[in-house]
Structures are given as structure tokens and as C-alpha cells.
Protein backbone atom coordinates (compact mmCIF):
# COMPACT_ATOMS: atom_id res chain seq x y z
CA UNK A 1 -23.41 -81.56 108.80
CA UNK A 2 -24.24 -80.62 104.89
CA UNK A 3 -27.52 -78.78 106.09
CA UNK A 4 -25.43 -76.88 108.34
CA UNK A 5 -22.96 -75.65 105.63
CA UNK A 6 -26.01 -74.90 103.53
CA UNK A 7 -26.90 -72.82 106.44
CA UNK A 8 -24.00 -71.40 106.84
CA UNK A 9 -23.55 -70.59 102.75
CA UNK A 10 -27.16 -69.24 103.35
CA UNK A 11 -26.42 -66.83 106.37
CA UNK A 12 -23.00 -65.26 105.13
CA UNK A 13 -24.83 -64.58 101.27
CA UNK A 14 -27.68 -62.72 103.28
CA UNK A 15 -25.02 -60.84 105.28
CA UNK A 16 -23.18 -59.97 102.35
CA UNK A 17 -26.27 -58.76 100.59
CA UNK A 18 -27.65 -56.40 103.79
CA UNK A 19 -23.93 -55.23 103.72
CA UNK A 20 -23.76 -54.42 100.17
CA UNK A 21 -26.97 -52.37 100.30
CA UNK A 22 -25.55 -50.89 103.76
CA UNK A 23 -22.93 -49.72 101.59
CA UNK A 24 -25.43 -48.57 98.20
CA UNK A 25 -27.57 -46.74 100.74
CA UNK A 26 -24.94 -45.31 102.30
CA UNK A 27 -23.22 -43.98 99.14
CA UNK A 28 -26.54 -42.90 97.80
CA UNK A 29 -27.01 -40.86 100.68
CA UNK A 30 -23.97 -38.78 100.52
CA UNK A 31 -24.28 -37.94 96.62
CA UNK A 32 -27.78 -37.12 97.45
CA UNK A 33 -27.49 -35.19 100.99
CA UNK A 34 -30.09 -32.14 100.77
CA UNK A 35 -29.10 -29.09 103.24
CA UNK A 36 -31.77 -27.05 102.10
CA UNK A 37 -31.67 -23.56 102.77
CA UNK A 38 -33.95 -22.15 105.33
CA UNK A 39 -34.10 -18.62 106.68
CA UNK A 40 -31.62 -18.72 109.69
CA UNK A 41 -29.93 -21.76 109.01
CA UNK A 42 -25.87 -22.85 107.38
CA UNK A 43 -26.29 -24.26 104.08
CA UNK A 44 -22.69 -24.69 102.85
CA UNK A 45 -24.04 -27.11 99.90
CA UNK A 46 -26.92 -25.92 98.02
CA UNK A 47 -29.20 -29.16 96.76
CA UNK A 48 -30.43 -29.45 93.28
CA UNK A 49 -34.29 -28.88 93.65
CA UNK A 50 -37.02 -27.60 91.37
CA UNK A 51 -37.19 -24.31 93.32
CA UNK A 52 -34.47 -23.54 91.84
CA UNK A 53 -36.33 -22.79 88.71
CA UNK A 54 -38.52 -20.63 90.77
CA UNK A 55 -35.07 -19.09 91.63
CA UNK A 56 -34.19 -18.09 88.11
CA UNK A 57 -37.14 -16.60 87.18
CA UNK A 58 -37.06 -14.51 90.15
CA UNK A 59 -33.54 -13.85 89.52
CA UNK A 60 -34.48 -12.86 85.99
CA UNK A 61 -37.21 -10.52 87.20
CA UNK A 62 -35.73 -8.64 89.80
CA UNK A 63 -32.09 -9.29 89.87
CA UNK A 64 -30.66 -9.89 86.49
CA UNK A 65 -30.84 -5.78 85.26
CA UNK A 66 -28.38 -5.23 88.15
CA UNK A 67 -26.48 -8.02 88.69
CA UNK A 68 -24.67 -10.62 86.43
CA UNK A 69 -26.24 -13.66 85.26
CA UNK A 70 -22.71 -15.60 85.71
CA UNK A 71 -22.67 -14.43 89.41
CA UNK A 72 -18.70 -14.03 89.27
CA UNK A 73 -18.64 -10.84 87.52
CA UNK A 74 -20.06 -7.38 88.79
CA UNK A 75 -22.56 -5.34 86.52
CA UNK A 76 -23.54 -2.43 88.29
CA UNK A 77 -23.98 -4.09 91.39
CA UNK A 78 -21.47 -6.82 93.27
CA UNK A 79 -21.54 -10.53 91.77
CA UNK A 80 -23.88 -12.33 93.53
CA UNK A 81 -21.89 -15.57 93.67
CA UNK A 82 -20.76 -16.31 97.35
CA UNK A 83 -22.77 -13.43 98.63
CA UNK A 84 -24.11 -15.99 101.21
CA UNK A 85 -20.57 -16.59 102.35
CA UNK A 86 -20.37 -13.14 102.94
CA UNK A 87 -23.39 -12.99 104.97
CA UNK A 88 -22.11 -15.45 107.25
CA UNK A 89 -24.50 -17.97 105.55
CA UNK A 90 -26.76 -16.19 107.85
CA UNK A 91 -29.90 -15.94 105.50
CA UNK A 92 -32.11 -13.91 107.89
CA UNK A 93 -29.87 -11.43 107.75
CA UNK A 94 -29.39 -11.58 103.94
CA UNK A 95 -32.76 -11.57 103.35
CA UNK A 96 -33.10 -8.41 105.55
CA UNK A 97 -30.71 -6.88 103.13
CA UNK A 98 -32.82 -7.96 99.67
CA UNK A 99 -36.26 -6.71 101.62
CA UNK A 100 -34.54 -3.52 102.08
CA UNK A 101 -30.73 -2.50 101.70
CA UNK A 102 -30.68 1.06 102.78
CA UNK A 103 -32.49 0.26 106.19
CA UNK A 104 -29.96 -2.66 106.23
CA UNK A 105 -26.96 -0.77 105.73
CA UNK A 106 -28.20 2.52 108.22
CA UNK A 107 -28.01 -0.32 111.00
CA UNK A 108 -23.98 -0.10 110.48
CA UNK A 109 -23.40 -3.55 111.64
CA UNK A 110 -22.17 -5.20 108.74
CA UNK A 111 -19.08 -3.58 107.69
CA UNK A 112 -18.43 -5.17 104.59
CA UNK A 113 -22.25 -4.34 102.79
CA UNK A 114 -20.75 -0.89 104.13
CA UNK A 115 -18.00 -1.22 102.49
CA UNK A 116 -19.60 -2.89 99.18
CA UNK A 117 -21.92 0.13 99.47
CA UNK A 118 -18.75 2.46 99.01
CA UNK A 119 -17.08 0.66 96.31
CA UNK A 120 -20.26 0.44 94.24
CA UNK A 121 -20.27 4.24 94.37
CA UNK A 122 -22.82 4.26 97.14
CA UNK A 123 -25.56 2.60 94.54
CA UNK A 124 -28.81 2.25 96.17
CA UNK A 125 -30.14 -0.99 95.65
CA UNK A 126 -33.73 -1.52 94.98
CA UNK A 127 -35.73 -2.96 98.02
CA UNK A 128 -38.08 -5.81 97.56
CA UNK A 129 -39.96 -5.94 100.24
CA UNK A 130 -42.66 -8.15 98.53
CA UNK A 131 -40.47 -11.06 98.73
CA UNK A 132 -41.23 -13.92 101.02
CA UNK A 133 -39.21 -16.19 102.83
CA UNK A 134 -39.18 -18.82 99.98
CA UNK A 135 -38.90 -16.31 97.25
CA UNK A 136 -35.33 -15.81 99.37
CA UNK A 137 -34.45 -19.17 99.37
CA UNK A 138 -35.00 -19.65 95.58
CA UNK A 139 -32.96 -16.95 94.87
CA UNK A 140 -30.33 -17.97 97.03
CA UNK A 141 -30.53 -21.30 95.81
CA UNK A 142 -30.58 -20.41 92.14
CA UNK A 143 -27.32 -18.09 92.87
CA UNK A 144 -25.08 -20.16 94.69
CA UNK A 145 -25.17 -22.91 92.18
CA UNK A 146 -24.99 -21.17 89.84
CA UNK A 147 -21.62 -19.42 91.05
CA UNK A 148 -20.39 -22.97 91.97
CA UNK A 149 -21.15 -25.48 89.35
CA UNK A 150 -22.60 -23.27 86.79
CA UNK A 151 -25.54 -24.65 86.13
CA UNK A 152 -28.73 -25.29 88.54
């Protein structure tokens, strides 16, 4: 009878214990869940990652003369915070807008670049058609936390 409630003690500590890390892992896995961005997929949380240094410098280089650093304010073009949102988090098409804007907005399908076009004084925004698919992502990466949490 005593080895069996030594048993017993034995088999309820280990369940506790798988349990408990059930629970860790679990918890772990939700402060740590990664929806990286790739072209043609919803991304409505943007991980922390390294590229995201990639993402400022190519911000710096090719976006920051236009648009504002804080992403919430317009500079001479639109604040770039939430400009996935507005894309329909659809990044194919977003990145068809960076490679080239005027081709973009001559399609007429997207009325509110149209209509960002207008209130920007019809600006013509630089194309960059030199930018590849994970250039894109950095960018976007870089951007959208920066709009949200203000920091990458």
C-alpha cells in the first residue's frame, strides 16, 4: 500500500510538472508568435527580427528625405505608419506601388493611393524598382513597428 502512494505522489508531481511546462510553452509561444511578413500574405503583428535593421537603413536611404521618420506625421509625402493597413495588408500590391507608383496609380484600381495622390498635390513619388522582395519586407517591417510601438 505505501509503494503505491509513493507511486501515486510520483505520478501526479510528473503530471503537474508536464502541465506546468504545457502552460510555460504555451505562454512563451504567444509572447513570441512570429507572423512574418511575406509578399502576398496578412501580417497584422509585425515580429521583432534583425531585418528590421536592414529595414531602417533602407528606410534611411530611400525613404527618410520624403517621408517621416516617426511614421505618424506627413513630410512631403503621407506617413508611412499603417500604410499596410491601407493596402489591405496586401504586400504584393504595396510593393507594386514602392517598385513604381505612377504605373501603380495609372492602373486606377486603388482609389485611395488616387486619392493620396491628389491630396499630396499630385507628388510623384520616386520608383525603386531595384528593390527586391525582402528589401520590401524590411521596410515594411521597420515601418509598422515603428508606427506601433515606436521602436523596432
Amino acid at each position: 500500500m505505501k509503494n503505491f502512494e509513493i507511486l501515486s505522489g510520483i505520478v501526479g508531481l510528473m503530471l503537474l510538472l508536464i502541465v506546468s511546462i504545457f502552460i510555460l510553452g504555451f505562454i512563451n509561444n504567444i509572447e513570441t508568435k512570429s507572423n512574418v511578413i511575406s509578399c502576398g500574405t496578412y501580417a497584422p503583428y509585425i515580429p521583432m527580427e534583425p531585418s528590421m535593421k536592414v529595414g531602417e537603413a533602407l528606410f534611411k536611404a530611400n525613404c527618410a528625405t520624403c517621408h517621416n521618420k516617426n511614421m505618424k506625421a506627413d513630410m512631403t509625402g503621407p506617413a508611412l505608419g499603417g500604410a499596410l493597413k491601407r493596402f489591405n495588408n496586401d504586400t504584393l500590391a504595396y510593393a507594386d506601388f514602392i517598385r513604381g507608383s505612377q504605373a501603380y496609380i495609372k492602373k486606377g484600381h486603388d482609389k485611395r493611393v488616387m486619392q493620396l495622390f491628389e491630396d499630396f498635390n499630385r507628388s510623384v513619388m520616386q520608383d525603386f524598382p531595384n528593390l527586391k522582395d525582402e528589401d520590401i519586407k524590411a521596410i515594411i517591417a521597420y515601418t509598422e513597428n515603428m508606427y506601433r510601438y515606436g521602436y523596432y
